[in-house]
PDB file of N, CA and C in Angstrom:
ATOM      1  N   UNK A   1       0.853  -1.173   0.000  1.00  0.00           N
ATOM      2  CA  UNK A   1       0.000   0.000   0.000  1.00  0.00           C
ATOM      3  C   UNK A   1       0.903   1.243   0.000  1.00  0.00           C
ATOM      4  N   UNK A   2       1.008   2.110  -0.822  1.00  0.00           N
ATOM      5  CA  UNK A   2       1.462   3.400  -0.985  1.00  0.00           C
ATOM      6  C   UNK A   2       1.151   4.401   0.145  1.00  0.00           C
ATOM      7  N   UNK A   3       2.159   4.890   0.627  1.00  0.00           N
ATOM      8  CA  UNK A   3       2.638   5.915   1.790  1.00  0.00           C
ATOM      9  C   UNK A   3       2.850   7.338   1.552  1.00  0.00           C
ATOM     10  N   UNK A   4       2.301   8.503   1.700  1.00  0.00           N
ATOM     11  CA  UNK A   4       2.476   9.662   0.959  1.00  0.00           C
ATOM     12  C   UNK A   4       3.376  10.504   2.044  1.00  0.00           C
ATOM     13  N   UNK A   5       4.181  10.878   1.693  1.00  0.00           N
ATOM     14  CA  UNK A   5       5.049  12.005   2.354  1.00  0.00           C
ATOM     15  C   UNK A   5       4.587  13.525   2.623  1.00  0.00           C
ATOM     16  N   UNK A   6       4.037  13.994   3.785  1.00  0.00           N
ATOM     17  CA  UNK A   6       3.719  15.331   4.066  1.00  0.00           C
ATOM     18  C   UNK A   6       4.912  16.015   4.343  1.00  0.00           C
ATOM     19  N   UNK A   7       5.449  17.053   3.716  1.00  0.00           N
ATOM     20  CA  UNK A   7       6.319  18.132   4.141  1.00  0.00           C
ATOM     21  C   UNK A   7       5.969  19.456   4.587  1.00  0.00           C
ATOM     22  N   UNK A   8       6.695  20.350   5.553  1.00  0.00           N
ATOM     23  CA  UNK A   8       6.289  21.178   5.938  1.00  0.00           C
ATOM     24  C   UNK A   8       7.246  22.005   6.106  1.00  0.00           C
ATOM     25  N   UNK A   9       7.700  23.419   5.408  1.00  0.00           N
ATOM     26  CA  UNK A   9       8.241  24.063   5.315  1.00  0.00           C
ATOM     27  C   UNK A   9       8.194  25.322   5.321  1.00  0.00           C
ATOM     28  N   UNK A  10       7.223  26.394   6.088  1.00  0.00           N
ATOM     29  CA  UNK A  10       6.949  27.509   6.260  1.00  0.00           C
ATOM     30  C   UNK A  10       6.284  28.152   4.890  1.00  0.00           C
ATOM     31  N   UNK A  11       6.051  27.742   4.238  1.00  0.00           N
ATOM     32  CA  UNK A  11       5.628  28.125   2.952  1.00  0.00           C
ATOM     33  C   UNK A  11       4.397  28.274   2.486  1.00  0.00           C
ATOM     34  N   UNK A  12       3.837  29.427   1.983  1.00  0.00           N
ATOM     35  CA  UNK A  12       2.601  30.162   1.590  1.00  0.00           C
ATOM     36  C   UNK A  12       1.336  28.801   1.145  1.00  0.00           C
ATOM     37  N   UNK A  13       2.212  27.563   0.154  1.00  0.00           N
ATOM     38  CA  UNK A  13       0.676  26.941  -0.225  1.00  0.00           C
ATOM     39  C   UNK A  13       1.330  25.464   0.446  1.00  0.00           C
ATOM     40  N   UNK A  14       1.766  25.271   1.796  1.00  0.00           N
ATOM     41  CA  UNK A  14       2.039  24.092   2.107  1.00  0.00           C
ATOM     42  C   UNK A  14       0.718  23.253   2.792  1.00  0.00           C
ATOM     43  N   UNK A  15      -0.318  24.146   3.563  1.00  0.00           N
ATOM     44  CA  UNK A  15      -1.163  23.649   3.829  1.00  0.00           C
ATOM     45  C   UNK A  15      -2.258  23.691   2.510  1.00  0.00           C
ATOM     46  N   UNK A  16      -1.816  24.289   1.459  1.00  0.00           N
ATOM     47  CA  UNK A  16      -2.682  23.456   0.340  1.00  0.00           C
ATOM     48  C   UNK A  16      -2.630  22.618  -0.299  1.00  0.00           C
ATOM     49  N   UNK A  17      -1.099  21.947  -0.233  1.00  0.00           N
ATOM     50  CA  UNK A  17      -0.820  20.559  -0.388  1.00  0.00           C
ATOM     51  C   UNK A  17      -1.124  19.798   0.226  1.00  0.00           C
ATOM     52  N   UNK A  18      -1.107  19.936   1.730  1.00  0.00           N
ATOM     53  CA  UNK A  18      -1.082  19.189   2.887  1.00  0.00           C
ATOM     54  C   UNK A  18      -2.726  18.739   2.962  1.00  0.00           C
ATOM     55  N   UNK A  19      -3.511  19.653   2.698  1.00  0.00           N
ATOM     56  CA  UNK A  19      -5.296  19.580   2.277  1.00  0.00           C
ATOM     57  C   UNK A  19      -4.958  18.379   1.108  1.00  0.00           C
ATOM     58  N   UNK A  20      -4.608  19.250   0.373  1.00  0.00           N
ATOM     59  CA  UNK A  20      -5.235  17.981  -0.914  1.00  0.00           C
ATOM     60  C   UNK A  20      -4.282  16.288  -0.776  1.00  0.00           C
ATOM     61  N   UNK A  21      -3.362  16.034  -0.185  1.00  0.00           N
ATOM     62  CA  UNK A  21      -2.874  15.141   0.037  1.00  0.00           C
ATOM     63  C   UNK A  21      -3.714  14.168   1.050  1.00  0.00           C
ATOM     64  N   UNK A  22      -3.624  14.982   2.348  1.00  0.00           N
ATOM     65  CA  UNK A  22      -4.825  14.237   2.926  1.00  0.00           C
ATOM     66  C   UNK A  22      -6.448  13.589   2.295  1.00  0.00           C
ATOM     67  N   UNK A  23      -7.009  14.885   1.855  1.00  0.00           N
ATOM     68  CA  UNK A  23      -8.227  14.775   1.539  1.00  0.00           C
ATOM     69  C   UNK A  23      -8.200  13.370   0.007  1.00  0.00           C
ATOM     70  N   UNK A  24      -6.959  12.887  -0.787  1.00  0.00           N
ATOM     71  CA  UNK A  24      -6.821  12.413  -1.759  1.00  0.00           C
ATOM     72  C   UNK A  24      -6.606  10.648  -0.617  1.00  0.00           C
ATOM     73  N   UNK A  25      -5.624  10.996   0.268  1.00  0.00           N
ATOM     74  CA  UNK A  25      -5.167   9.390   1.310  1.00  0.00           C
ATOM     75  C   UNK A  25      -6.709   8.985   1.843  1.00  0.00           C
ATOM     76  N   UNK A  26      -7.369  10.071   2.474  1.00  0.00           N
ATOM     77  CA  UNK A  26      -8.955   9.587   2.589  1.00  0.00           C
ATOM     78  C   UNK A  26      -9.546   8.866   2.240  1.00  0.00           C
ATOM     79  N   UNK A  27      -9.754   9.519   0.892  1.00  0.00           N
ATOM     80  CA  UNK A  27     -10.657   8.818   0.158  1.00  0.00           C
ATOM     81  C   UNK A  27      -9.820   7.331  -0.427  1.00  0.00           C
ATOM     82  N   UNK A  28      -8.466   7.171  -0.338  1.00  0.00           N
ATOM     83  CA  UNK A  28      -8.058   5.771  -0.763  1.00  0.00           C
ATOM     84  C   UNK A  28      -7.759   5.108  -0.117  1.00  0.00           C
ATOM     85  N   UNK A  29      -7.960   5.935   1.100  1.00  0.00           N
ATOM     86  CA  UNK A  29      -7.368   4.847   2.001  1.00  0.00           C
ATOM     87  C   UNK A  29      -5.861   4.626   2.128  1.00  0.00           C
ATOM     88  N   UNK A  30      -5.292   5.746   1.749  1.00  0.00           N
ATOM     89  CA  UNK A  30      -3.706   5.777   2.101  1.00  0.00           C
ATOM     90  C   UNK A  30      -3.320   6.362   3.501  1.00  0.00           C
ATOM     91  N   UNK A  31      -2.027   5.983   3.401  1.00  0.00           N
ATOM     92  CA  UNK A  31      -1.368   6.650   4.593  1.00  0.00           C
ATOM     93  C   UNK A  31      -0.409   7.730   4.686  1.00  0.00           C
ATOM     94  N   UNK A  32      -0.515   8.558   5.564  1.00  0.00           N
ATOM     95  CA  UNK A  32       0.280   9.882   4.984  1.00  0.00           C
ATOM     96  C   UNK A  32       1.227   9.748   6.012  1.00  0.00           C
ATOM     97  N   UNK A  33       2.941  10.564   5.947  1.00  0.00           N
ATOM     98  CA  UNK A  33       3.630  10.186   6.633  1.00  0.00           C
ATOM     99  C   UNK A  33       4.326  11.894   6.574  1.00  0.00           C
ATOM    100  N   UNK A  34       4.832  12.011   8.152  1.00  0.00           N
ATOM    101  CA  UNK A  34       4.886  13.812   7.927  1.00  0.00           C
ATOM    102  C   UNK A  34       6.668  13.493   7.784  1.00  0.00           C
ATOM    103  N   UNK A  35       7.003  14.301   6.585  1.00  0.00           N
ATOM    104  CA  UNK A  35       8.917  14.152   6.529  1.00  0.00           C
ATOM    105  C   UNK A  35       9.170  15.431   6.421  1.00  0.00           C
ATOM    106  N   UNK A  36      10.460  15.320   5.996  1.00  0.00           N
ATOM    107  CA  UNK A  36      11.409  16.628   6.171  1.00  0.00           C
ATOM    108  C   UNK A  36      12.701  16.554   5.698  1.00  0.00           C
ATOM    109  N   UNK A  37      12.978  17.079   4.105  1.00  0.00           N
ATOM    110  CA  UNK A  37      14.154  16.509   3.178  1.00  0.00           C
ATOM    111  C   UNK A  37      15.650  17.373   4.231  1.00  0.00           C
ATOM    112  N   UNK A  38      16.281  16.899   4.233  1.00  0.00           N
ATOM    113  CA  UNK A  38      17.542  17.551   5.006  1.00  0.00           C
ATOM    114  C   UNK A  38      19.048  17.592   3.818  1.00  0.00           C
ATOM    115  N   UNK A  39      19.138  18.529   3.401  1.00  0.00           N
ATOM    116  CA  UNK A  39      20.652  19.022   2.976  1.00  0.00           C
ATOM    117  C   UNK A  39      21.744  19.327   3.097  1.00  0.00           C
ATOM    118  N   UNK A  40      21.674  20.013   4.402  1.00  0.00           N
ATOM    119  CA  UNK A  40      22.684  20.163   5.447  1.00  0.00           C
ATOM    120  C   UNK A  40      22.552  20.506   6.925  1.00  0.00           C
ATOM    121  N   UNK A  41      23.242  20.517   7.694  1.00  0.00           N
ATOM    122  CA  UNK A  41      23.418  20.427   8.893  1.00  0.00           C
ATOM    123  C   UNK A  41      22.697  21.657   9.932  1.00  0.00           C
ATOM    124  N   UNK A  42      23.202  22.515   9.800  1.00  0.00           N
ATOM    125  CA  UNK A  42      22.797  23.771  10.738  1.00  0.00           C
ATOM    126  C   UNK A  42      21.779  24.900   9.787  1.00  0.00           C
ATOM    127  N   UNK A  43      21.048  26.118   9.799  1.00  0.00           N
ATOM    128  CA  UNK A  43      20.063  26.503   9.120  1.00  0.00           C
ATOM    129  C   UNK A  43      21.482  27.471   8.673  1.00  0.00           C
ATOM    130  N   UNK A  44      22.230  27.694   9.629  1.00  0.00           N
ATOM    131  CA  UNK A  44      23.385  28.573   8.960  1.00  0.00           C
ATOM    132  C   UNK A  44      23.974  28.195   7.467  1.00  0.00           C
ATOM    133  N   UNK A  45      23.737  27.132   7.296  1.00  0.00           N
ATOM    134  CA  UNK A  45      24.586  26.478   6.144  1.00  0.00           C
ATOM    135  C   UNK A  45      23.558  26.564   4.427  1.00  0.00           C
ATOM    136  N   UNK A  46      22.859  27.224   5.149  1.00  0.00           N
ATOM    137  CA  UNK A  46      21.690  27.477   3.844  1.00  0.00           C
ATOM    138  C   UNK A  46      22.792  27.864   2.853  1.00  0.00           C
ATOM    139  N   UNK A  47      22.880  28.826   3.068  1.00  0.00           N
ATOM    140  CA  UNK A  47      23.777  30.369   1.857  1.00  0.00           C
ATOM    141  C   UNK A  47      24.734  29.248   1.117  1.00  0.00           C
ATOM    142  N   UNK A  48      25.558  28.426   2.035  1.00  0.00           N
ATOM    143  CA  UNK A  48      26.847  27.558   1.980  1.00  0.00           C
ATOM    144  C   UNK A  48      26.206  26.397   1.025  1.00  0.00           C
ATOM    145  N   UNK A  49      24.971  25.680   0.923  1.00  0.00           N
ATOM    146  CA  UNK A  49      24.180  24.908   0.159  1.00  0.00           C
ATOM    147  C   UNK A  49      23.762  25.693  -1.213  1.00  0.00           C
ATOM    148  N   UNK A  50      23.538  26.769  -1.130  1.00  0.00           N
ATOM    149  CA  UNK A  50      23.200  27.663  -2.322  1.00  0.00           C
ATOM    150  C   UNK A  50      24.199  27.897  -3.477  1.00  0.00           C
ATOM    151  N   UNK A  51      25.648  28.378  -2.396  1.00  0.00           N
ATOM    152  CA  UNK A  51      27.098  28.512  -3.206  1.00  0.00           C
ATOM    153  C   UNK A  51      27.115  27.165  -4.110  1.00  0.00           C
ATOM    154  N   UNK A  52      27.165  26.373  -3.325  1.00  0.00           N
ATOM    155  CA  UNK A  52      28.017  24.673  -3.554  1.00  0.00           C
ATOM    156  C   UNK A  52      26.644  24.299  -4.988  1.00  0.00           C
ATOM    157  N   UNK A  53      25.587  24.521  -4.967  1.00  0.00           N
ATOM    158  CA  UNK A  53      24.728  24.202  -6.286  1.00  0.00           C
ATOM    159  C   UNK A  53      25.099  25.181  -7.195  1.00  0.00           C
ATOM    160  N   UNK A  54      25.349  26.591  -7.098  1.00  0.00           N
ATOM    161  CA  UNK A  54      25.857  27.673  -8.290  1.00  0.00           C
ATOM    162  C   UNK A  54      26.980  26.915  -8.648  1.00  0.00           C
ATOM    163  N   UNK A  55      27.989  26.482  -7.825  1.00  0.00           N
ATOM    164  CA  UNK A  55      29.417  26.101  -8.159  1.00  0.00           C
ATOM    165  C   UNK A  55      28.879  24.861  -9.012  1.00  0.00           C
ATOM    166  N   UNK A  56      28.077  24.123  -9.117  1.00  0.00           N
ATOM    167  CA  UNK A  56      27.821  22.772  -9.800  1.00  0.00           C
ATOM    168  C   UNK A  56      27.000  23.422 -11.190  1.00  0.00           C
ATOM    169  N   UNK A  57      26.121  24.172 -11.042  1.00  0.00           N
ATOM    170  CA  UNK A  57      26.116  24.624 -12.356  1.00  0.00           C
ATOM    171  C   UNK A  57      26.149  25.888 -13.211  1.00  0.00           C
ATOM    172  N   UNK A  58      27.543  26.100 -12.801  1.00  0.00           N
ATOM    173  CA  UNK A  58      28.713  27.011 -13.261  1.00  0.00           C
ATOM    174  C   UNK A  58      27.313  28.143 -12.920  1.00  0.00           C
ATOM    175  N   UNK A  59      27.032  29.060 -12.153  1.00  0.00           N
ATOM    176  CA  UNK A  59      26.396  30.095 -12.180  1.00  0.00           C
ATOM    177  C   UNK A  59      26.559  30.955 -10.980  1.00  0.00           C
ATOM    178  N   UNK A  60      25.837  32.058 -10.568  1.00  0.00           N
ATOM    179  CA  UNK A  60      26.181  33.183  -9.549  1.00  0.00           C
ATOM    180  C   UNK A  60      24.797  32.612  -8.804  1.00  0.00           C
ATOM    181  N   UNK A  61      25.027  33.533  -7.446  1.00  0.00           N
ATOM    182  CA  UNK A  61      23.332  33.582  -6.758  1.00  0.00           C
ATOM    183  C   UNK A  61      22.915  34.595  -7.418  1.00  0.00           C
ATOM    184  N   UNK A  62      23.125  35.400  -7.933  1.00  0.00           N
ATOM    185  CA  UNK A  62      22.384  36.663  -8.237  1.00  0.00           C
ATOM    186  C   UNK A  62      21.759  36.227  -9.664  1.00  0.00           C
ATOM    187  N   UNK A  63      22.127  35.247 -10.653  1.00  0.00           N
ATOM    188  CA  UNK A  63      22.009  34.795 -11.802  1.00  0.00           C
ATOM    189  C   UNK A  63      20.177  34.515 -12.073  1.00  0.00           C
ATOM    190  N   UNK A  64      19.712  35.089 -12.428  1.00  0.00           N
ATOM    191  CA  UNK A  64      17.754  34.804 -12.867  1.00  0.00           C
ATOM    192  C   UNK A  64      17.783  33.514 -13.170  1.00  0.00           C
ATOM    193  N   UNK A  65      16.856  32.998 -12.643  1.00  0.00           N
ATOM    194  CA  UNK A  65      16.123  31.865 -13.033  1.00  0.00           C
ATOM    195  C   UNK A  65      17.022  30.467 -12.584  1.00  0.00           C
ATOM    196  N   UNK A  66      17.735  30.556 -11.617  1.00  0.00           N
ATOM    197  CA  UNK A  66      18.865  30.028 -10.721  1.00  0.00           C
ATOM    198  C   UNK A  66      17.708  28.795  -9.720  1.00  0.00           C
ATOM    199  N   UNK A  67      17.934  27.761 -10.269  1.00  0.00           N
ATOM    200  CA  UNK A  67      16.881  26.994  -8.999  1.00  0.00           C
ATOM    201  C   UNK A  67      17.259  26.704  -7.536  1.00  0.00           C
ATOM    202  N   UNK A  68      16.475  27.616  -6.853  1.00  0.00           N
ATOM    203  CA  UNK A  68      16.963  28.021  -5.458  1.00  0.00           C
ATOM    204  C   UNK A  68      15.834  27.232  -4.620  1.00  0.00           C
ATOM    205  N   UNK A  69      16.349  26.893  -3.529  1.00  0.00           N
ATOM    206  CA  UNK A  69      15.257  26.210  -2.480  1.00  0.00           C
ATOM    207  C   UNK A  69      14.369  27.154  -2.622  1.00  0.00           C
ATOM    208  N   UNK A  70      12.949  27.176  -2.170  1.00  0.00           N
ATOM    209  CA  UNK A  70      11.904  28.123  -1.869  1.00  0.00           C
ATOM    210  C   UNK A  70      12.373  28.724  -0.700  1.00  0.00           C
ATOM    211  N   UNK A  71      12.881  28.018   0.501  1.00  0.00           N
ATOM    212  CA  UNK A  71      13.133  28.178   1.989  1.00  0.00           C
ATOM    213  C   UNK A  71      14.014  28.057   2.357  1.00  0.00           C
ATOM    214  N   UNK A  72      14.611  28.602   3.041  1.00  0.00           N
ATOM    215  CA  UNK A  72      16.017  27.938   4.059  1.00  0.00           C
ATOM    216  C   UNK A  72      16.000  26.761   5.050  1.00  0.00           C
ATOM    217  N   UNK A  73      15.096  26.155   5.134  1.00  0.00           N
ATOM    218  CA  UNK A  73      14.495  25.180   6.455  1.00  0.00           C
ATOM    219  C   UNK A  73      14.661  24.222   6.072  1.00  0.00           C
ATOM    220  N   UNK A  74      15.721  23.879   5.188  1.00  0.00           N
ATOM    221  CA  UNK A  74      16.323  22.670   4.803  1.00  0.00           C
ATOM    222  C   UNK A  74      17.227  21.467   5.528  1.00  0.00           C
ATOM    223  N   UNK A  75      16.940  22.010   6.910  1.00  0.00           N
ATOM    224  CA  UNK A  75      18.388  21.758   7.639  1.00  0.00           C
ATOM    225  C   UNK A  75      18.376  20.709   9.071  1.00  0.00           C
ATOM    226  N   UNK A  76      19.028  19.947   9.217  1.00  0.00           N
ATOM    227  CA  UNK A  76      18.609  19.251  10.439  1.00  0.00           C
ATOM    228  C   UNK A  76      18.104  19.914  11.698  1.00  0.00           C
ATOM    229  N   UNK A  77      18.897  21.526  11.961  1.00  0.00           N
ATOM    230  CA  UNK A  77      18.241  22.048  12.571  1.00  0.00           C
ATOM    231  C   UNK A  77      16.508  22.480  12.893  1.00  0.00           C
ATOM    232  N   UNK A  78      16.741  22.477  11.552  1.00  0.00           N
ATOM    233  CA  UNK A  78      14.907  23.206  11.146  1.00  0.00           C
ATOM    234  C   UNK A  78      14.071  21.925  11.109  1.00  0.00           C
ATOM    235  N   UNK A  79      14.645  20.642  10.596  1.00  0.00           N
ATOM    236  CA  UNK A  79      13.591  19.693  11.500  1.00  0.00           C
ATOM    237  C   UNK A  79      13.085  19.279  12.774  1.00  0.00           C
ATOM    238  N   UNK A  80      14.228  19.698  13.553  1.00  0.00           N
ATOM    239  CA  UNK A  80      13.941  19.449  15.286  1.00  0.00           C
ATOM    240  C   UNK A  80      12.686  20.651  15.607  1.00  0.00           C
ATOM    241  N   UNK A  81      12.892  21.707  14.820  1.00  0.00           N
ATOM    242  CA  UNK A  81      11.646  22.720  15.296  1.00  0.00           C
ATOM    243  C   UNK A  81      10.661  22.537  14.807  1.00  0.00           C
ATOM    244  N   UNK A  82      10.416  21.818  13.489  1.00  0.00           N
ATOM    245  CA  UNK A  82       9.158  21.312  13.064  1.00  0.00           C
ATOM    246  C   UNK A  82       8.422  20.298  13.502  1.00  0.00           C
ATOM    247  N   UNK A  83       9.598  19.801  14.360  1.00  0.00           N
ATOM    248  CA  UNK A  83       8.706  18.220  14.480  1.00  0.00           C
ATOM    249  C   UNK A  83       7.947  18.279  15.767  1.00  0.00           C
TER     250      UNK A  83
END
């Protein structure tokens, strides 16, 4: 039986995922499971995670259209406060 991953990350439409995920496990009878992707270590290390992906594809932070986390709350730290 398929397990759906809830994430939660301070972010404007997370409880509109979090709605329609549930309201979708409901009706099938799935199970939802609350996670939290981790990248690096301390929330300090955001900026330091940002560099290290520009450096991989040859680009700046300041560069448009640069795929940047939405959030900084990527971090083992920021899961202990979510959970």
């Amino acid at each position: 039986m398929p397990k759906f991953c809830i994430e939660r990350h301070d972010l404007p439409f997370d409880d509109i995922i979090k709605e329609g995920i549930i309201n979708y496990c409901n009706e099938m009878s799935y199970e939802t499971i609350n996670t939290h992707q981790i990248y690096y270590y301390k929330d300090d290390d955001a900026r330091a995670m940002q560099v290290a992906r520009c450096i991989n594809n040859r680009s700046t932070l300041n560069k448009p259209n640069l795929s940047h986390f939405s959030s900084d709350s990527f971090s083992f730290e920021s899961w202990g406060k979510s959970s």
